[in-house]
Structures are given as structure tokens and as C-alpha cells.
C-alpha atoms as a PDB file:
ATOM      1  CA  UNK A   1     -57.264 -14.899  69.408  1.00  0.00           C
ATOM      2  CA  UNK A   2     -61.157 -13.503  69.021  1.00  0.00           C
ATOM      3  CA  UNK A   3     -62.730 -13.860  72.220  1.00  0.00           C
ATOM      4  CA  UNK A   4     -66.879 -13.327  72.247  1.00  0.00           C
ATOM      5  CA  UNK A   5     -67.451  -9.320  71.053  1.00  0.00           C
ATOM      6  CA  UNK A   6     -65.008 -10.435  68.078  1.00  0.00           C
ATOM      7  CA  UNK A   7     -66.900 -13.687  67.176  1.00  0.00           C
ATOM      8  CA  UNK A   8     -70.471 -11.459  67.456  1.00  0.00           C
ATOM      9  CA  UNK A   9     -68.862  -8.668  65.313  1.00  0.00           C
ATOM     10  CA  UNK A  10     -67.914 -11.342  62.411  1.00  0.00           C
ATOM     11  CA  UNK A  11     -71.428 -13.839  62.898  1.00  0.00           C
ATOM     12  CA  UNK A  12     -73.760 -10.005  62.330  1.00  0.00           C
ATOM     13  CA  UNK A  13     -71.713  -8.986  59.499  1.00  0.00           C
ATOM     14  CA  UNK A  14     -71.888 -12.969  57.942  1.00  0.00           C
ATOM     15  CA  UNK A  15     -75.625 -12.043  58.197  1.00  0.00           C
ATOM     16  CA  UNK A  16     -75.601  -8.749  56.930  1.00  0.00           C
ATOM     17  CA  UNK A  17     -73.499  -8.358  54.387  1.00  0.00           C
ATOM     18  CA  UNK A  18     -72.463  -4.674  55.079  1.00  0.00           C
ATOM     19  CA  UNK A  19     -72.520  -2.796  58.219  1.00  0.00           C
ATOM     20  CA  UNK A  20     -71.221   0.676  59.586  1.00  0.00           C
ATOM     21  CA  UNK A  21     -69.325   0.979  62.874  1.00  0.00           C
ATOM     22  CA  UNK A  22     -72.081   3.061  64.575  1.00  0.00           C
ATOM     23  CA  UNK A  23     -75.047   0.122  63.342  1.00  0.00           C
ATOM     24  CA  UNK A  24     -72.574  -2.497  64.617  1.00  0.00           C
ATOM     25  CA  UNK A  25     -72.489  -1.108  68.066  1.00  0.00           C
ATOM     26  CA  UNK A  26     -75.498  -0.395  68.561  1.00  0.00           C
ATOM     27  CA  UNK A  27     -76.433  -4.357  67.259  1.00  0.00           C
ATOM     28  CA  UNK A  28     -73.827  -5.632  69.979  1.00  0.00           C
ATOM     29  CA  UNK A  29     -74.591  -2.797  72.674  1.00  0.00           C
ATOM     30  CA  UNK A  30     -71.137  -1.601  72.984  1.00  0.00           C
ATOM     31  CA  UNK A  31     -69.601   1.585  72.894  1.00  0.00           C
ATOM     32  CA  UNK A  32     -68.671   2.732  69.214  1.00  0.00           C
ATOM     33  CA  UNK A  33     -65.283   3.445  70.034  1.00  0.00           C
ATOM     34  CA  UNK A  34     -64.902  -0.256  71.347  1.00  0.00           C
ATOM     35  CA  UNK A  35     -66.421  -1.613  68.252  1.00  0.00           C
ATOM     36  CA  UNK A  36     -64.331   0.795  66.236  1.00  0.00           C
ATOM     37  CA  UNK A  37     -61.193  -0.363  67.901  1.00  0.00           C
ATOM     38  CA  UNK A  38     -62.280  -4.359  67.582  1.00  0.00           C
ATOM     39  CA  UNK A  39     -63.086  -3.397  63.856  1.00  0.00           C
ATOM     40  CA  UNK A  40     -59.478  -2.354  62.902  1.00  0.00           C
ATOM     41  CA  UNK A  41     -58.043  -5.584  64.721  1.00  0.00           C
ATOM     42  CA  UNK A  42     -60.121  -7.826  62.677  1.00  0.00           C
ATOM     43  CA  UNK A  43     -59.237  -5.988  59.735  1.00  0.00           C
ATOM     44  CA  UNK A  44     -55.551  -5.976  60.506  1.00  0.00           C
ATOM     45  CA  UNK A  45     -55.873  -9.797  61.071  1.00  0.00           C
ATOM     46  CA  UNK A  46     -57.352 -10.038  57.617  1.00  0.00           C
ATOM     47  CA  UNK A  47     -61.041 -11.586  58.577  1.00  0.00           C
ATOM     48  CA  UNK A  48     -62.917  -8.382  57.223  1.00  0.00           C
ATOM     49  CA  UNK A  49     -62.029  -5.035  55.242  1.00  0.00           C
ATOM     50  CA  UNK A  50     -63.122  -2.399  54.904  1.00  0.00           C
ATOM     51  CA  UNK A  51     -66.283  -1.313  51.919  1.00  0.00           C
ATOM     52  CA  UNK A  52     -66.610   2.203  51.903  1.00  0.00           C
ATOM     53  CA  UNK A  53     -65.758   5.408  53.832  1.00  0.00           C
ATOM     54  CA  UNK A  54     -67.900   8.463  53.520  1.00  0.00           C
ATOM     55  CA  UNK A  55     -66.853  11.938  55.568  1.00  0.00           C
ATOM     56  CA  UNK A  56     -69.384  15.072  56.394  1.00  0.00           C
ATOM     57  CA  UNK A  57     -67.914  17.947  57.959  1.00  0.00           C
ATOM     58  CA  UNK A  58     -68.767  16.212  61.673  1.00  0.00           C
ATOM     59  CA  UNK A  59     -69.676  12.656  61.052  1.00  0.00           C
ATOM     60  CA  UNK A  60     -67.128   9.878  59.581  1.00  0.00           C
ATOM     61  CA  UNK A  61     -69.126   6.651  58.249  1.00  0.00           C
ATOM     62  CA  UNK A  62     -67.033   3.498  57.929  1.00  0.00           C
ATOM     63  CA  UNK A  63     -68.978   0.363  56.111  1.00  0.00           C
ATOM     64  CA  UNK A  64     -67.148  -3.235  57.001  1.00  0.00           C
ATOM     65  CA  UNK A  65     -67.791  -6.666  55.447  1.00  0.00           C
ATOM     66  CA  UNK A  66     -66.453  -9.475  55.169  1.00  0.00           C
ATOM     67  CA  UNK A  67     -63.310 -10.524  53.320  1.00  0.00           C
ATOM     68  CA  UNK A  68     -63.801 -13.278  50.806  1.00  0.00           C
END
């Protein structure tokens, strides 16, 4: 069941076709690891997927979209 945060997280990437966590939360002005954690249920559930994933020594970028 998506409740609100879930439906917001799926109608801004809809709109933007690609988004990273950290962009996401700050768009929905929740904590990242929230978003994160929303992020991986949707994914799980099969709405969106995951693009890319790029990883620094101390930052981890993850880039969602949309399934089609």
C-alpha cells in the first residue's frame, strides 16, 4: 500500500525522469535515509529501479527512475 511520501516519490520522478536519493529528499523535505528506505520498497514492489550507482571514497550516489 503507498501512502502520501510514496505517491510524491513516484509523481517527482514521473516528472523528472531521473533522480538521486539525496535530490529526492531534499524535493520532498525528508530525511535521506527515509527516502532511501521508501526508495528500496518501491523498487522491491517493482514501480521503479534503479539507473545508475556511482561510489567515491565517502559519498554513494544512487539514480532511480521509473520502471517502464
Amino acid at each position: 500500500m503507498m501512502d502520501n511520501l510514496d505517491k510524491e516519490i513516484v509523481r517527482l520522478l514521473r516528472r523528472h525522469k531521473e533522480l538521486s536519493t539525496y535530490e529526492i529528499a531534499k524535493r520532498v523535505k525528508v530525511s535521506w535515509s527515509t527516502v532511501y528506505t521508501r526508495l528500496l520498497k518501491l523498487a522491491l514492489n517493482g514501480i521503479i529501479e534503479m539507473k545508475k550507482y556511482e561510489e567515491f571514497p565517502t559519498l554513494r550516489t544512487i539514480y532511480w527512475k521509473i520502471k517502464k
